[in-house]
N, C-alpha and C. Protein backbone atom coordinates (compact mmCIF):
# COMPACT_ATOMS: atom_id res chain seq x y z
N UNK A 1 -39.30 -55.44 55.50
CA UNK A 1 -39.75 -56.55 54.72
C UNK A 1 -39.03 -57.81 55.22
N UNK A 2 -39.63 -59.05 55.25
CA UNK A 2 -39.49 -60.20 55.96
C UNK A 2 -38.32 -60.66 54.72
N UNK A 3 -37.52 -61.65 55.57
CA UNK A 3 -36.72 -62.39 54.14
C UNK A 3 -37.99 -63.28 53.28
N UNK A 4 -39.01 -63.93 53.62
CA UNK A 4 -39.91 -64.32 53.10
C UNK A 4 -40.55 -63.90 52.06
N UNK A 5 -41.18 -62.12 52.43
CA UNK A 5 -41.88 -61.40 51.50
C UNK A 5 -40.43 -60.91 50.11
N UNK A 6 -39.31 -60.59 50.73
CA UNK A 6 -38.18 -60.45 49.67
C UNK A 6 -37.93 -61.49 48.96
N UNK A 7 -37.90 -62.82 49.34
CA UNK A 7 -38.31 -63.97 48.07
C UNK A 7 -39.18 -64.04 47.40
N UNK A 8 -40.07 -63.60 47.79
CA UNK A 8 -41.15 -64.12 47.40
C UNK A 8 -41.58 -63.12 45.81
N UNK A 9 -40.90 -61.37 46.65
CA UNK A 9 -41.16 -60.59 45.17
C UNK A 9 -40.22 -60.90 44.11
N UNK A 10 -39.51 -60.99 44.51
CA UNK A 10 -37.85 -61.81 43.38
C UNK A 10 -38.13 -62.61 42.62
N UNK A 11 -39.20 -63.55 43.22
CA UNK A 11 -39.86 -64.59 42.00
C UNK A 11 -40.73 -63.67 41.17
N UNK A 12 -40.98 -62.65 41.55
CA UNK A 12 -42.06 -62.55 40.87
C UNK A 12 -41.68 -61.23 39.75
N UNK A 13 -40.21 -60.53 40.03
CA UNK A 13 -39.44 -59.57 39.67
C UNK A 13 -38.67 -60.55 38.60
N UNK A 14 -38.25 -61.86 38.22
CA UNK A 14 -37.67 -62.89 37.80
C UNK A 14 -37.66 -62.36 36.55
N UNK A 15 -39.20 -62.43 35.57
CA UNK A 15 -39.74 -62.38 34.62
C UNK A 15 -39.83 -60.58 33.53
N UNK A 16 -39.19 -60.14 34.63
CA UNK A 16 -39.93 -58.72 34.31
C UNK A 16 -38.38 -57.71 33.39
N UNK A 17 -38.42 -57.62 32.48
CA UNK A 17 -37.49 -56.56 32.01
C UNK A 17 -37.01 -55.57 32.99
N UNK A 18 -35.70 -54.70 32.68
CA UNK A 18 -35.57 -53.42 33.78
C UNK A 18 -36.11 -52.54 33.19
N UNK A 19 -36.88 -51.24 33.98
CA UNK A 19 -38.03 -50.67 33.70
C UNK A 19 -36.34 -49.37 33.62
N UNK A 20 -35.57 -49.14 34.75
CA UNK A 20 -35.01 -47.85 34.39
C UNK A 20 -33.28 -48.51 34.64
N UNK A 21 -32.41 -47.72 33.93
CA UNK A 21 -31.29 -48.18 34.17
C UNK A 21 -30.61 -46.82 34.33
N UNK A 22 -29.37 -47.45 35.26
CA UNK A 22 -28.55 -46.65 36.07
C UNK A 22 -27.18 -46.43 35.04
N UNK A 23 -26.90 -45.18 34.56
CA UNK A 23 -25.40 -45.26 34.15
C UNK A 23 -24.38 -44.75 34.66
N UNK A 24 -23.29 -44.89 34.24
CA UNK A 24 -22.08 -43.98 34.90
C UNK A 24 -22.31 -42.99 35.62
N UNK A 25 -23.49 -42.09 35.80
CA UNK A 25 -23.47 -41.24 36.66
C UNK A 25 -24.00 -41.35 37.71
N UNK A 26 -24.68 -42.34 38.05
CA UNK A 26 -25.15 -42.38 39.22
C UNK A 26 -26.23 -42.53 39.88
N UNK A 27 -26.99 -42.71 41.19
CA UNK A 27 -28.07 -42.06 41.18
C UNK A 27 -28.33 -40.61 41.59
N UNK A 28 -28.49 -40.05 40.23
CA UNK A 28 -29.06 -38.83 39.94
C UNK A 28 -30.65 -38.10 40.10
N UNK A 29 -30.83 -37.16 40.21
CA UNK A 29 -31.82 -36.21 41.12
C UNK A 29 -32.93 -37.14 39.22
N UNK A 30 -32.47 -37.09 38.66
CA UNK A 30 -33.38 -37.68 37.39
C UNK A 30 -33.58 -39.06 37.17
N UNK A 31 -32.51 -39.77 37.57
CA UNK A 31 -32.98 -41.51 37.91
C UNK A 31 -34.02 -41.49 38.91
N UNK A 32 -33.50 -40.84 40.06
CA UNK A 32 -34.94 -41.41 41.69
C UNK A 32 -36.41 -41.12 40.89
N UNK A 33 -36.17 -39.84 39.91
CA UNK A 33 -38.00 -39.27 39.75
C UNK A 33 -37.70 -40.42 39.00
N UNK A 34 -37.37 -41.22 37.57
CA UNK A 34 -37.96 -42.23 36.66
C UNK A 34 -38.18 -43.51 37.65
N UNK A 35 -37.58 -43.59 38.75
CA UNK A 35 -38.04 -44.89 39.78
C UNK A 35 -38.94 -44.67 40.46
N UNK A 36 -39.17 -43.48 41.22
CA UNK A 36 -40.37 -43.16 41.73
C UNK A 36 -41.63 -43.02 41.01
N UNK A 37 -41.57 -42.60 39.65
CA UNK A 37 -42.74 -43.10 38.65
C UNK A 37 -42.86 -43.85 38.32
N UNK A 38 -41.82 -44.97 37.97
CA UNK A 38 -42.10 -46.74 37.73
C UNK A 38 -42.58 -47.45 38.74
N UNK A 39 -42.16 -47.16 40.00
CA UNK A 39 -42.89 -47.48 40.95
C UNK A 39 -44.09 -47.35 41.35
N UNK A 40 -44.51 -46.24 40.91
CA UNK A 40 -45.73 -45.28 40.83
C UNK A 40 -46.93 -46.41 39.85
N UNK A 41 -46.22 -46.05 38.79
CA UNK A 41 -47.08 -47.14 37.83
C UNK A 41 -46.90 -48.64 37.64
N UNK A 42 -46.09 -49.53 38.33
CA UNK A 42 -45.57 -51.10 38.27
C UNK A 42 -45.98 -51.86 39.63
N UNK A 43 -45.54 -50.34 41.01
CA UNK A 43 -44.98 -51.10 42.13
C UNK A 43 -44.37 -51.91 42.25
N UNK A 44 -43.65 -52.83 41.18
CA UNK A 44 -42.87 -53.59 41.42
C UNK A 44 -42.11 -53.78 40.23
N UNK A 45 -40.51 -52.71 40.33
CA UNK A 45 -39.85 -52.55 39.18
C UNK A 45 -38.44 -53.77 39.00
N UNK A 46 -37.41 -53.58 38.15
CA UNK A 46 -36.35 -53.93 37.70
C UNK A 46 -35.37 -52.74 37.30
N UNK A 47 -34.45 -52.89 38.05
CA UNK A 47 -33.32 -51.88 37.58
C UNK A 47 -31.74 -51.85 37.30
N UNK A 48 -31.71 -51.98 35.97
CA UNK A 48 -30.27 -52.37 35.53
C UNK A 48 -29.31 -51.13 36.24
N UNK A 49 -28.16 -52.04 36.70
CA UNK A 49 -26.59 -51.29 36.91
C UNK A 49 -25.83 -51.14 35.88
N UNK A 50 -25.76 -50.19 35.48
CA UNK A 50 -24.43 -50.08 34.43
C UNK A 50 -22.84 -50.01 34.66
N UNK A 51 -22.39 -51.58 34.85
CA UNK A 51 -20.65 -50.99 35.47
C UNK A 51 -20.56 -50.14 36.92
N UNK A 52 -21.48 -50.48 37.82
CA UNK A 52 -21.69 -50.07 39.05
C UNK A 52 -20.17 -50.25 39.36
N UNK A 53 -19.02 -49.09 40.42
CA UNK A 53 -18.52 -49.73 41.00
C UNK A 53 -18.61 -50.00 42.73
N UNK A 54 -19.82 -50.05 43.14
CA UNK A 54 -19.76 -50.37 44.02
C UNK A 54 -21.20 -50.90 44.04
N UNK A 55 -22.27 -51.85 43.63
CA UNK A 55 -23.60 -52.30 43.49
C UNK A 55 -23.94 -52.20 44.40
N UNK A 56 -23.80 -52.58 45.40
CA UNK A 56 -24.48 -52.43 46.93
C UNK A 56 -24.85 -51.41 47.31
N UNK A 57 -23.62 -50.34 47.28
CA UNK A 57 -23.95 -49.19 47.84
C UNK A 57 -24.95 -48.42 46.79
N UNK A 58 -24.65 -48.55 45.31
CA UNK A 58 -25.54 -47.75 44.44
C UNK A 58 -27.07 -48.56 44.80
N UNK A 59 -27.11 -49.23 44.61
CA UNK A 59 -28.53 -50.07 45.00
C UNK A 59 -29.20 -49.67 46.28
N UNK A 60 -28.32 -49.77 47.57
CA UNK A 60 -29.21 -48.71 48.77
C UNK A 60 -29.06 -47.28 48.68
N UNK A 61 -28.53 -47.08 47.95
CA UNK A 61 -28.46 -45.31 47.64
C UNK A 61 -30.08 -44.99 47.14
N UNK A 62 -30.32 -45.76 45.60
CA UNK A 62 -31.29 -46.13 44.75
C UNK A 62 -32.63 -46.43 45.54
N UNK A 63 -32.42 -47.32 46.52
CA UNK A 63 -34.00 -47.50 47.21
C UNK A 63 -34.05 -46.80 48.87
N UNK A 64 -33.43 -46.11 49.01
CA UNK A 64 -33.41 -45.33 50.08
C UNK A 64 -33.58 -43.50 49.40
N UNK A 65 -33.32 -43.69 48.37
CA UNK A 65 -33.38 -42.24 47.79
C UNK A 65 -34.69 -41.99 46.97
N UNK A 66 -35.43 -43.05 46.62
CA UNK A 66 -36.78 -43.53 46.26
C UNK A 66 -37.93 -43.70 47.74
N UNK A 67 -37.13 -44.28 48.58
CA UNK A 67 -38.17 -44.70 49.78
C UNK A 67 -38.86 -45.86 49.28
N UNK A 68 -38.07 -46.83 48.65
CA UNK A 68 -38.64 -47.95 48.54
C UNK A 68 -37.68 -49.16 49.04
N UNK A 69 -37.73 -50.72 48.86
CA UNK A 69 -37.56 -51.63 49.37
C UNK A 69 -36.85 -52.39 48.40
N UNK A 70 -35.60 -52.77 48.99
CA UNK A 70 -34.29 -53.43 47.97
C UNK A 70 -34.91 -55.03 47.99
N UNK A 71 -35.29 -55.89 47.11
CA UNK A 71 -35.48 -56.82 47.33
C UNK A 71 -34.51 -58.07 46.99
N UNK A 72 -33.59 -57.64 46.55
CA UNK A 72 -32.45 -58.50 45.90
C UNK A 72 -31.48 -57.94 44.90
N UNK A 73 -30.23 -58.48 44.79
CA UNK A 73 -28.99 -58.14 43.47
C UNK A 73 -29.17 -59.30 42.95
N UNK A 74 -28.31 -59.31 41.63
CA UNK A 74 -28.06 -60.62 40.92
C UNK A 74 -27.00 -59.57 39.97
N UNK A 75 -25.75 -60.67 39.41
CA UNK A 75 -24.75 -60.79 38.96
C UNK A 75 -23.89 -60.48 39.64
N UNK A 76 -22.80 -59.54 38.98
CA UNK A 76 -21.37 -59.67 39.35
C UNK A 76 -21.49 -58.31 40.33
């Protein structure tokens, strides 16, 4: 994905509640299936970190373990 097309969904991800959220445990064999079905039904989700300690890495864990496309972080 172009840096272009990754702006471009971010605007459009802006508005949208998180469809699944991540807790203390991780991404788990039961988070990827609820992202791979939000994806399934949204194509274009939101997904809260809970106290991530490492966001980056949980986040490409998250869309590499889905087979989908990181389009941005926001906060801390």
């Amino acid at each position: 994905m172009t840096g272009y097309q990754r702006k471009y969904m971010r605007g459009l991800a802006h508005e949208l509640k998180p469809v699944v959220q991540v807790g203390q445990g991780g991404v788990t064999d039961s988070v990827l299936g609820a992202v791979e079905t939000a994806l399934l039904d949204h194509e274009l989700i939101k997904v809260r970190l809970l106290k991530p300690e490492d966001k980056k890495a949980l986040a490409r864990e998250l869309a590499e373990g889905s087979e989908a496309d990181l389009c941005g972080l926001v906060g801390h």
